[in-house]
C-alpha atoms as a PDB file:
ATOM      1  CA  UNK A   1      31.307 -30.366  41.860  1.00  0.00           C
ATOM      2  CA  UNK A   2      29.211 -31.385  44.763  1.00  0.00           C
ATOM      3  CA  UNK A   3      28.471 -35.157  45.798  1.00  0.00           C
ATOM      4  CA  UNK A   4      24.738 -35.826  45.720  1.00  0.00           C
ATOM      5  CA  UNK A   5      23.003 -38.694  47.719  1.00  0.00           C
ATOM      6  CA  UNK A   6      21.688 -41.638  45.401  1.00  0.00           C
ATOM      7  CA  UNK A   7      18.114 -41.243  44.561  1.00  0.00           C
ATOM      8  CA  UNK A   8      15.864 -44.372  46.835  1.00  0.00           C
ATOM      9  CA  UNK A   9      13.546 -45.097  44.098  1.00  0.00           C
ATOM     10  CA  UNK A  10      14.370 -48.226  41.978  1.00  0.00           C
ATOM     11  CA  UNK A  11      16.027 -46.702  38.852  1.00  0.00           C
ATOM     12  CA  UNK A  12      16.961 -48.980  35.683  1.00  0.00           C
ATOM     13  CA  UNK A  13      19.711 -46.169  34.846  1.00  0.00           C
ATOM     14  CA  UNK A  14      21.863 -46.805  37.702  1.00  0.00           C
ATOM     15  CA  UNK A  15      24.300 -43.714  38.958  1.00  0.00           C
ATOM     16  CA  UNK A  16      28.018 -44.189  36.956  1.00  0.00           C
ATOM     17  CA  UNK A  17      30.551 -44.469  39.540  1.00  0.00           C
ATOM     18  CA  UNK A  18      34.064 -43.191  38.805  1.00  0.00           C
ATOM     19  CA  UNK A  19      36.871 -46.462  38.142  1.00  0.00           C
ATOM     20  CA  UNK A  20      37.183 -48.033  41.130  1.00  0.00           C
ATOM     21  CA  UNK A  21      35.178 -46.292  43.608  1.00  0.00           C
ATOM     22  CA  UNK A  22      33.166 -47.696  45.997  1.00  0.00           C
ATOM     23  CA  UNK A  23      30.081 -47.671  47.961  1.00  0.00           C
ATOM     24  CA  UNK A  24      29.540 -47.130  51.664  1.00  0.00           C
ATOM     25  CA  UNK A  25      25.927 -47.106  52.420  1.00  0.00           C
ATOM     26  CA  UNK A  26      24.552 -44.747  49.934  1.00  0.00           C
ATOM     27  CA  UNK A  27      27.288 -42.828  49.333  1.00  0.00           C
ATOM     28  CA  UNK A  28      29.997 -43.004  46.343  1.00  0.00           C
ATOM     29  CA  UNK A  29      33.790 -42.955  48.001  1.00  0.00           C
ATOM     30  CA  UNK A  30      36.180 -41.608  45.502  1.00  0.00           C
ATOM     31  CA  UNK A  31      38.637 -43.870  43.914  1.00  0.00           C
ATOM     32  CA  UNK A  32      41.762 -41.272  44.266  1.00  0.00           C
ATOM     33  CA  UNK A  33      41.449 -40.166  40.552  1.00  0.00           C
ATOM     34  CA  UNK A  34      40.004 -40.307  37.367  1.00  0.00           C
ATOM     35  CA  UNK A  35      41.129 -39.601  33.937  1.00  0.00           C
ATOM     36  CA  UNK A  36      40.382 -37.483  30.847  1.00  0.00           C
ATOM     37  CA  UNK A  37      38.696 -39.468  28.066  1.00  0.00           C
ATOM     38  CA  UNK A  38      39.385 -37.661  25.026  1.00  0.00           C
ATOM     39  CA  UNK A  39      42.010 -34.978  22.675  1.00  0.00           C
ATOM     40  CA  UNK A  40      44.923 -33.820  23.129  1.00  0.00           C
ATOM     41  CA  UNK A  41      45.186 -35.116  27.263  1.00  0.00           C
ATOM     42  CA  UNK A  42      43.215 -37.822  26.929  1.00  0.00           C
ATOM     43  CA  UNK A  43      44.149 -40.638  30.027  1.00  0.00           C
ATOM     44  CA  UNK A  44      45.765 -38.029  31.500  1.00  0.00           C
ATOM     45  CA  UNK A  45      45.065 -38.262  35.918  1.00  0.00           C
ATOM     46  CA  UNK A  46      42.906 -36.008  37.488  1.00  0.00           C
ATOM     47  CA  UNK A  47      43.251 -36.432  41.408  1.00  0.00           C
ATOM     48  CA  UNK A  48      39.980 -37.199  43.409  1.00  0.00           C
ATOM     49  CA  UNK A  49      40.769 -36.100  47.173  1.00  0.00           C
ATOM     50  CA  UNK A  50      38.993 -37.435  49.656  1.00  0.00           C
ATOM     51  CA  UNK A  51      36.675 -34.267  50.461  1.00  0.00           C
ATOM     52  CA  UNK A  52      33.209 -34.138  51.417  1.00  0.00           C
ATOM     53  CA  UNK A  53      31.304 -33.097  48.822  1.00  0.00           C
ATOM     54  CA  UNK A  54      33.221 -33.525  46.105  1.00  0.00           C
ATOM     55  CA  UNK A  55      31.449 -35.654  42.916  1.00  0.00           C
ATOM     56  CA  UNK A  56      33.601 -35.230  39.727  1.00  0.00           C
ATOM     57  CA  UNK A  57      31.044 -35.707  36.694  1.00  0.00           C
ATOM     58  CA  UNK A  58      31.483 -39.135  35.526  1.00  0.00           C
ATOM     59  CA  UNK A  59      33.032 -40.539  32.341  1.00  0.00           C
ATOM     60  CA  UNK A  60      29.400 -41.531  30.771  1.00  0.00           C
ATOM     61  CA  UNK A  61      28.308 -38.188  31.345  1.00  0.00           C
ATOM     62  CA  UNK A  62      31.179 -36.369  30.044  1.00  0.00           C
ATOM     63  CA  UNK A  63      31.736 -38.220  26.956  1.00  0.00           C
ATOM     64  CA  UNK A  64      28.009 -37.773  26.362  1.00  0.00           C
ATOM     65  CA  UNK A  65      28.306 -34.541  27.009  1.00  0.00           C
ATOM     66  CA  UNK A  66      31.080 -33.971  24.616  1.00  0.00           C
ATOM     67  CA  UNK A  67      29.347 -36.413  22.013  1.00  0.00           C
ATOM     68  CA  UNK A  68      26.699 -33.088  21.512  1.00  0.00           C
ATOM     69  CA  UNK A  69      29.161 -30.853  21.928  1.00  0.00           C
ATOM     70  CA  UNK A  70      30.809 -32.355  18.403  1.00  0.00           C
ATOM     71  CA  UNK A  71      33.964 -33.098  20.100  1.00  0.00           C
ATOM     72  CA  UNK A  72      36.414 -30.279  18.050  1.00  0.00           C
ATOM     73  CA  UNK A  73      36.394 -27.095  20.531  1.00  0.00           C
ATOM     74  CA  UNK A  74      38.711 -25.332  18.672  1.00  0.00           C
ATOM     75  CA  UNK A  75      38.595 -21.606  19.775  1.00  0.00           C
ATOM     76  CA  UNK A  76      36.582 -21.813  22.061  1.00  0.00           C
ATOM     77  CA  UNK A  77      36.451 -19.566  25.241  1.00  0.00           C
ATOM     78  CA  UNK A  78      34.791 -21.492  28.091  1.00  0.00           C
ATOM     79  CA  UNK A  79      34.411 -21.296  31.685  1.00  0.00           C
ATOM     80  CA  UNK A  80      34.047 -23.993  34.545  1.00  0.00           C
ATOM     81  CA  UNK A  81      32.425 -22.232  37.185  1.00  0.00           C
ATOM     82  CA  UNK A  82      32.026 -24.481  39.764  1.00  0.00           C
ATOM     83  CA  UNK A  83      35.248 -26.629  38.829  1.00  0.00           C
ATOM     84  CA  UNK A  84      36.694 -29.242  41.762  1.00  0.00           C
ATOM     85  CA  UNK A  85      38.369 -31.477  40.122  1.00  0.00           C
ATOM     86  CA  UNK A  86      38.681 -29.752  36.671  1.00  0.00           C
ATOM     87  CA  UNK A  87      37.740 -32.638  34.687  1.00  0.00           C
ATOM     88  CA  UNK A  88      34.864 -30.547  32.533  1.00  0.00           C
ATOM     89  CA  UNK A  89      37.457 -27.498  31.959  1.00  0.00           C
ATOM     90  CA  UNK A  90      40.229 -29.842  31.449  1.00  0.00           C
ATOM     91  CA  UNK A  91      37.819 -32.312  29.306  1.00  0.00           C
ATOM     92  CA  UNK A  92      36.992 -28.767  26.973  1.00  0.00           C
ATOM     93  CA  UNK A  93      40.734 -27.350  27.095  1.00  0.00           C
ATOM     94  CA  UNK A  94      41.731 -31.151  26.288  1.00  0.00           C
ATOM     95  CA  UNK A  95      39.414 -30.462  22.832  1.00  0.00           C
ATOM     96  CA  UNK A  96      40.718 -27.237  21.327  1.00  0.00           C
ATOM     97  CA  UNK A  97      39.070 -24.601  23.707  1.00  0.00           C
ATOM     98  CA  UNK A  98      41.543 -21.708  23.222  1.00  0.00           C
ATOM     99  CA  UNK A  99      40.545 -20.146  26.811  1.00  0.00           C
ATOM    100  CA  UNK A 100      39.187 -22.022  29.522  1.00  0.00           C
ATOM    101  CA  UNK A 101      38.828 -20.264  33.120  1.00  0.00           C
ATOM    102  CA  UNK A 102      38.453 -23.137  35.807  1.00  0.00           C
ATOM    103  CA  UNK A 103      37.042 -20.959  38.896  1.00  0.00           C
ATOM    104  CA  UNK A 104      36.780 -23.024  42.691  1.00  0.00           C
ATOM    105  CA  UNK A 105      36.735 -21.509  46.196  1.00  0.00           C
ATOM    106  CA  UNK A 106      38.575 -24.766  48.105  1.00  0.00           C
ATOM    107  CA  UNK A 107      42.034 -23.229  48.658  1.00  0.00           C
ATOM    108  CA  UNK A 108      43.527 -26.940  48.282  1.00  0.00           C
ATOM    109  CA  UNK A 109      41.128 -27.241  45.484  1.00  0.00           C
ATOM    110  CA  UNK A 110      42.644 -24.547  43.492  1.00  0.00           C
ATOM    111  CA  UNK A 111      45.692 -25.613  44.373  1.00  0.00           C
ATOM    112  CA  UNK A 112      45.337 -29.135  42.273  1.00  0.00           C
ATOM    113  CA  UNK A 113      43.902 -27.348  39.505  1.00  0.00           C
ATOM    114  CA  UNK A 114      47.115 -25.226  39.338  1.00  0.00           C
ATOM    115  CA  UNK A 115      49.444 -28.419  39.496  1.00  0.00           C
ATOM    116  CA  UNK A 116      47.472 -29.919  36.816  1.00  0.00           C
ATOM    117  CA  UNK A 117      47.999 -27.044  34.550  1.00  0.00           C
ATOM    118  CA  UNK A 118      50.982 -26.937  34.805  1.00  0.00           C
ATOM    119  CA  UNK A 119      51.684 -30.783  34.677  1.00  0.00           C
ATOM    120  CA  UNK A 120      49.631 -30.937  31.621  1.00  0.00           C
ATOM    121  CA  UNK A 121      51.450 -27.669  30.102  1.00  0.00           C
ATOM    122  CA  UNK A 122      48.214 -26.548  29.613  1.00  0.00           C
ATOM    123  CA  UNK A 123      48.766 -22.937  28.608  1.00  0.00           C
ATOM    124  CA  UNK A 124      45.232 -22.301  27.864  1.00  0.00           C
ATOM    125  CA  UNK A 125      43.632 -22.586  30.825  1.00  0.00           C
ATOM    126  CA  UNK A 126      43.478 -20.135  33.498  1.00  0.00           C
ATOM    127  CA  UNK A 127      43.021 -21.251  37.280  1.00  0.00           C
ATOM    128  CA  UNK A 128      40.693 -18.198  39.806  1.00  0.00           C
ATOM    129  CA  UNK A 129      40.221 -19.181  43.947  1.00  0.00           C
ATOM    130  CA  UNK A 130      37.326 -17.643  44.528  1.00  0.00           C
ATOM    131  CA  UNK A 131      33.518 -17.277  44.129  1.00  0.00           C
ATOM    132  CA  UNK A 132      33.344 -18.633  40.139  1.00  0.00           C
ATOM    133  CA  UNK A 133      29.857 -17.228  40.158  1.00  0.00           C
ATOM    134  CA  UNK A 134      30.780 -13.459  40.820  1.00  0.00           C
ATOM    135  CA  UNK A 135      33.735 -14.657  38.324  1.00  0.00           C
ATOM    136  CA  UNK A 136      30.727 -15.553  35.843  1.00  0.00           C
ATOM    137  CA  UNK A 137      28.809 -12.278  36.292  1.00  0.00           C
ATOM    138  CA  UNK A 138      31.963  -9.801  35.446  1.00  0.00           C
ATOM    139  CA  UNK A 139      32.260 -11.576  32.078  1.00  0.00           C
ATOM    140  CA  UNK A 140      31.350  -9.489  29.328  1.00  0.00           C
ATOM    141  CA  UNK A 141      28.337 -10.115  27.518  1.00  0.00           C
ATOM    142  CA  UNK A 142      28.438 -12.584  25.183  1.00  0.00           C
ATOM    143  CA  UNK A 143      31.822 -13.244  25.043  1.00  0.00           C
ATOM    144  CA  UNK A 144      32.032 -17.359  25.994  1.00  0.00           C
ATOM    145  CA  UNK A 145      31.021 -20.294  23.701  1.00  0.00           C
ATOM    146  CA  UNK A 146      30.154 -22.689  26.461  1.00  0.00           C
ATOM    147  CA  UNK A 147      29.874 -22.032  29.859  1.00  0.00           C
ATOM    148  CA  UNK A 148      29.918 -25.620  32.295  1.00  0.00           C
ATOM    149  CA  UNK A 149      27.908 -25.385  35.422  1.00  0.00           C
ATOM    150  CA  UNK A 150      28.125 -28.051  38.200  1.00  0.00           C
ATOM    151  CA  UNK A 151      27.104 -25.921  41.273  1.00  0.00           C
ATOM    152  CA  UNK A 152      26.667 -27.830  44.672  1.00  0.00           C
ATOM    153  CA  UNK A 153      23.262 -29.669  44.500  1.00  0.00           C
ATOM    154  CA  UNK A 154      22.020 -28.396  47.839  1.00  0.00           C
ATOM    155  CA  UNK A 155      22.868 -24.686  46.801  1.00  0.00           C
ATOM    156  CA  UNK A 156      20.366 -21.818  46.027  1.00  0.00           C
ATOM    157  CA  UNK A 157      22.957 -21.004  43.424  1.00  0.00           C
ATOM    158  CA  UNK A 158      21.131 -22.577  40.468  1.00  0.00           C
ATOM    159  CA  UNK A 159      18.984 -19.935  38.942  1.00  0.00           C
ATOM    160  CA  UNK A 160      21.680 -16.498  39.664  1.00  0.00           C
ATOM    161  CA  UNK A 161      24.084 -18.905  37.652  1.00  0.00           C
ATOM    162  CA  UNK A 162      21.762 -19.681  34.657  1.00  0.00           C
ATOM    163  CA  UNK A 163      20.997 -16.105  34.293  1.00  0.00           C
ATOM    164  CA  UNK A 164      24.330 -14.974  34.548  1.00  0.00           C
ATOM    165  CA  UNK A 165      25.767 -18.106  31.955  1.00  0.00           C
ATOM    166  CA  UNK A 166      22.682 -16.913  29.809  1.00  0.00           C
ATOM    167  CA  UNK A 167      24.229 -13.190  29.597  1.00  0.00           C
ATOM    168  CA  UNK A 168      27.835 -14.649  29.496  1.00  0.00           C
ATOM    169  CA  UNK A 169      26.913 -16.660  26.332  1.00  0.00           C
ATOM    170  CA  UNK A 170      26.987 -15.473  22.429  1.00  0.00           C
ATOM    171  CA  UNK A 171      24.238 -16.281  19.533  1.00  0.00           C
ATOM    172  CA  UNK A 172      25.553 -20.003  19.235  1.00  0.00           C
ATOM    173  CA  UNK A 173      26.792 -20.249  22.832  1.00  0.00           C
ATOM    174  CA  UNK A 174      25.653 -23.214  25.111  1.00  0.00           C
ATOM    175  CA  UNK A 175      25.282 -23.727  29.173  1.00  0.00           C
ATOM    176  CA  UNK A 176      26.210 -27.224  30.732  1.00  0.00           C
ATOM    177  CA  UNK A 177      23.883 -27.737  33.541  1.00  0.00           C
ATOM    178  CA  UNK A 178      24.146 -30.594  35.899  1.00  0.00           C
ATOM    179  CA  UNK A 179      21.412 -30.708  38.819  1.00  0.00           C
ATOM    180  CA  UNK A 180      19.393 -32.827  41.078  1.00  0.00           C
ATOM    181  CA  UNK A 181      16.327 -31.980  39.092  1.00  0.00           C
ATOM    182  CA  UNK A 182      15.295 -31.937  35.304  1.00  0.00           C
ATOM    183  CA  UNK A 183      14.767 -28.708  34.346  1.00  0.00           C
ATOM    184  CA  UNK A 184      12.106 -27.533  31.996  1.00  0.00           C
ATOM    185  CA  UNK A 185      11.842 -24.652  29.146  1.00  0.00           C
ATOM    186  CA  UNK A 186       9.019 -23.531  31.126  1.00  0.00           C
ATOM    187  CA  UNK A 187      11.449 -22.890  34.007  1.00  0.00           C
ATOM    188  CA  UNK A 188      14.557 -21.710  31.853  1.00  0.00           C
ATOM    189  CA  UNK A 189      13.179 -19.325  29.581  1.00  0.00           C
ATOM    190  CA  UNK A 190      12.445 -16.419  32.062  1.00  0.00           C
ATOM    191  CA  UNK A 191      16.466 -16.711  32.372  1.00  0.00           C
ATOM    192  CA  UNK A 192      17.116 -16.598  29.121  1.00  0.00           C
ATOM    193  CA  UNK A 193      17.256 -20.006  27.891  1.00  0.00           C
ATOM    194  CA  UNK A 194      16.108 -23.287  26.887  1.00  0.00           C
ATOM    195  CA  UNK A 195      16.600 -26.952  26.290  1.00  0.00           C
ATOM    196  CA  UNK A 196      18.397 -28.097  23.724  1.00  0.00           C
ATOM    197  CA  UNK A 197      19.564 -31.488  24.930  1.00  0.00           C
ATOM    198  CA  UNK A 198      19.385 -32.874  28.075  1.00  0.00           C
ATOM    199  CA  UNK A 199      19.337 -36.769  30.164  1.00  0.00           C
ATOM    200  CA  UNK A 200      19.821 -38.282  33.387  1.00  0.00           C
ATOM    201  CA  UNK A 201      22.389 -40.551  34.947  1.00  0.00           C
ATOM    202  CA  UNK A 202      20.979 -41.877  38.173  1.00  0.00           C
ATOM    203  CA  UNK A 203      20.430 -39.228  40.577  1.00  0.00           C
ATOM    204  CA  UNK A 204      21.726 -36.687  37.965  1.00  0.00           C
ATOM    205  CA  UNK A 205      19.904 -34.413  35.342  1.00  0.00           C
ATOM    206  CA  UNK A 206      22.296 -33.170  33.102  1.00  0.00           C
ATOM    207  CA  UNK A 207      21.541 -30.684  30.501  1.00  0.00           C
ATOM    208  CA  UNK A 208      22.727 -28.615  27.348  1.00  0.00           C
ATOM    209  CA  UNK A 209      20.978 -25.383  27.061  1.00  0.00           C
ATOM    210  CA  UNK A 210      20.994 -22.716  24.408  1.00  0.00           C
ATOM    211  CA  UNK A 211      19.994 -19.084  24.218  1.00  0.00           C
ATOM    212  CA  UNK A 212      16.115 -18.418  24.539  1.00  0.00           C
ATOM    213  CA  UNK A 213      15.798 -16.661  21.551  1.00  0.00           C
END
């Protein structure tokens, strides 16, 4: 989960900022953690470190997210492909999700994720170092109920990821998408999906997609 610069233009929906953080010119410092906000781990810590780049989705955004999500992910099998922190795999395993496979490249990165799994005794998620979007594209097809996708914003990632989430995804399975952009059904549909919810939280377009068809 990649830090993104706060948009210039005068916005009345001003970028959430994780507890106690603080600003240094236009930049968000991390706070040194944040926490789960709902099931089974709910308040349990999720350590920020102080690493450039790193921009854990905030708690607006995730309980909204969650909100259309209905809350109760019991059985699901979900993937965080671009995880940092963990909070959206954590947030989904925290839910019900039966499998959840948190993927992140950072060595030390990885390394957090594993000492929160095991702090939280959190049996049903699975920690991968490496590249979570090759991670995304071996997945059989149509085998994961919600896939969460926070790659870096300045990345050419975004549209190899959709198409691979859209093939990783069953009938009824959805894509998280957070971006610096709002993207359209115009633009998703020759990858295989579409809009089904989506809003913004300062700099940040957030999105829940479903299958195309």
């Amino acid at each position: 989960m990649k830090y993104t610069p706060a948009s210039n233009a005068p916005s009345a929906d001003k970028a959430p900022r994780p507890k106690g953080g603080k600003v240094v010119g236009r930049k968000t410092v991390p706070p040194g953690e944040i926490r789960i906000i709902g099931g089974l781990y709910k308040r349990s810590k999720l350590p920020v470190p102080s690493k450039p780049g790193l921009r854990p989705t905030p708690d607006r955004v995730r309980e909204t997210l969650f909100n259309w999500l209905g809350q109760d992910l019991t059985g699901w099998r979900c993937m965080d492909v671009f995880a940092g922190t963990g909070a959206l795999g954590f947030e989904a395993a925290s839910r019900g999700a039966a499998d959840v496979l948190l993927c992140e490249q950072d060595p030390a990165l990885a390394l957090q994720l594993k000492a929160v799994q095991a702090r939280l005794k959190a049996d049903m998620c699975h920690i991968e170092r490496g590249d979570g979007l090759s991670a995304l594209k071996r997945v059989a097809p149509g085998s994961l109920q919600l896939v969460l996708l926070d790659p870096p914003f300045e990345s050419t990632l975004f549209e190899s990821a959709l198409q691979a989430a859209a093939r990783a995804i069953g009938p009824t399975g959805l894509v998280y998408l957070e971006a610096p952009k709002p993207w359209s059904d115009e633009e998703l549909q020759p990858l295989g999906l579409r809009v089904h919810r989506s809003g913004k939280a300062g700099a940040v377009h957030f999105h829940l997609l479903a299958g195309a068809a």
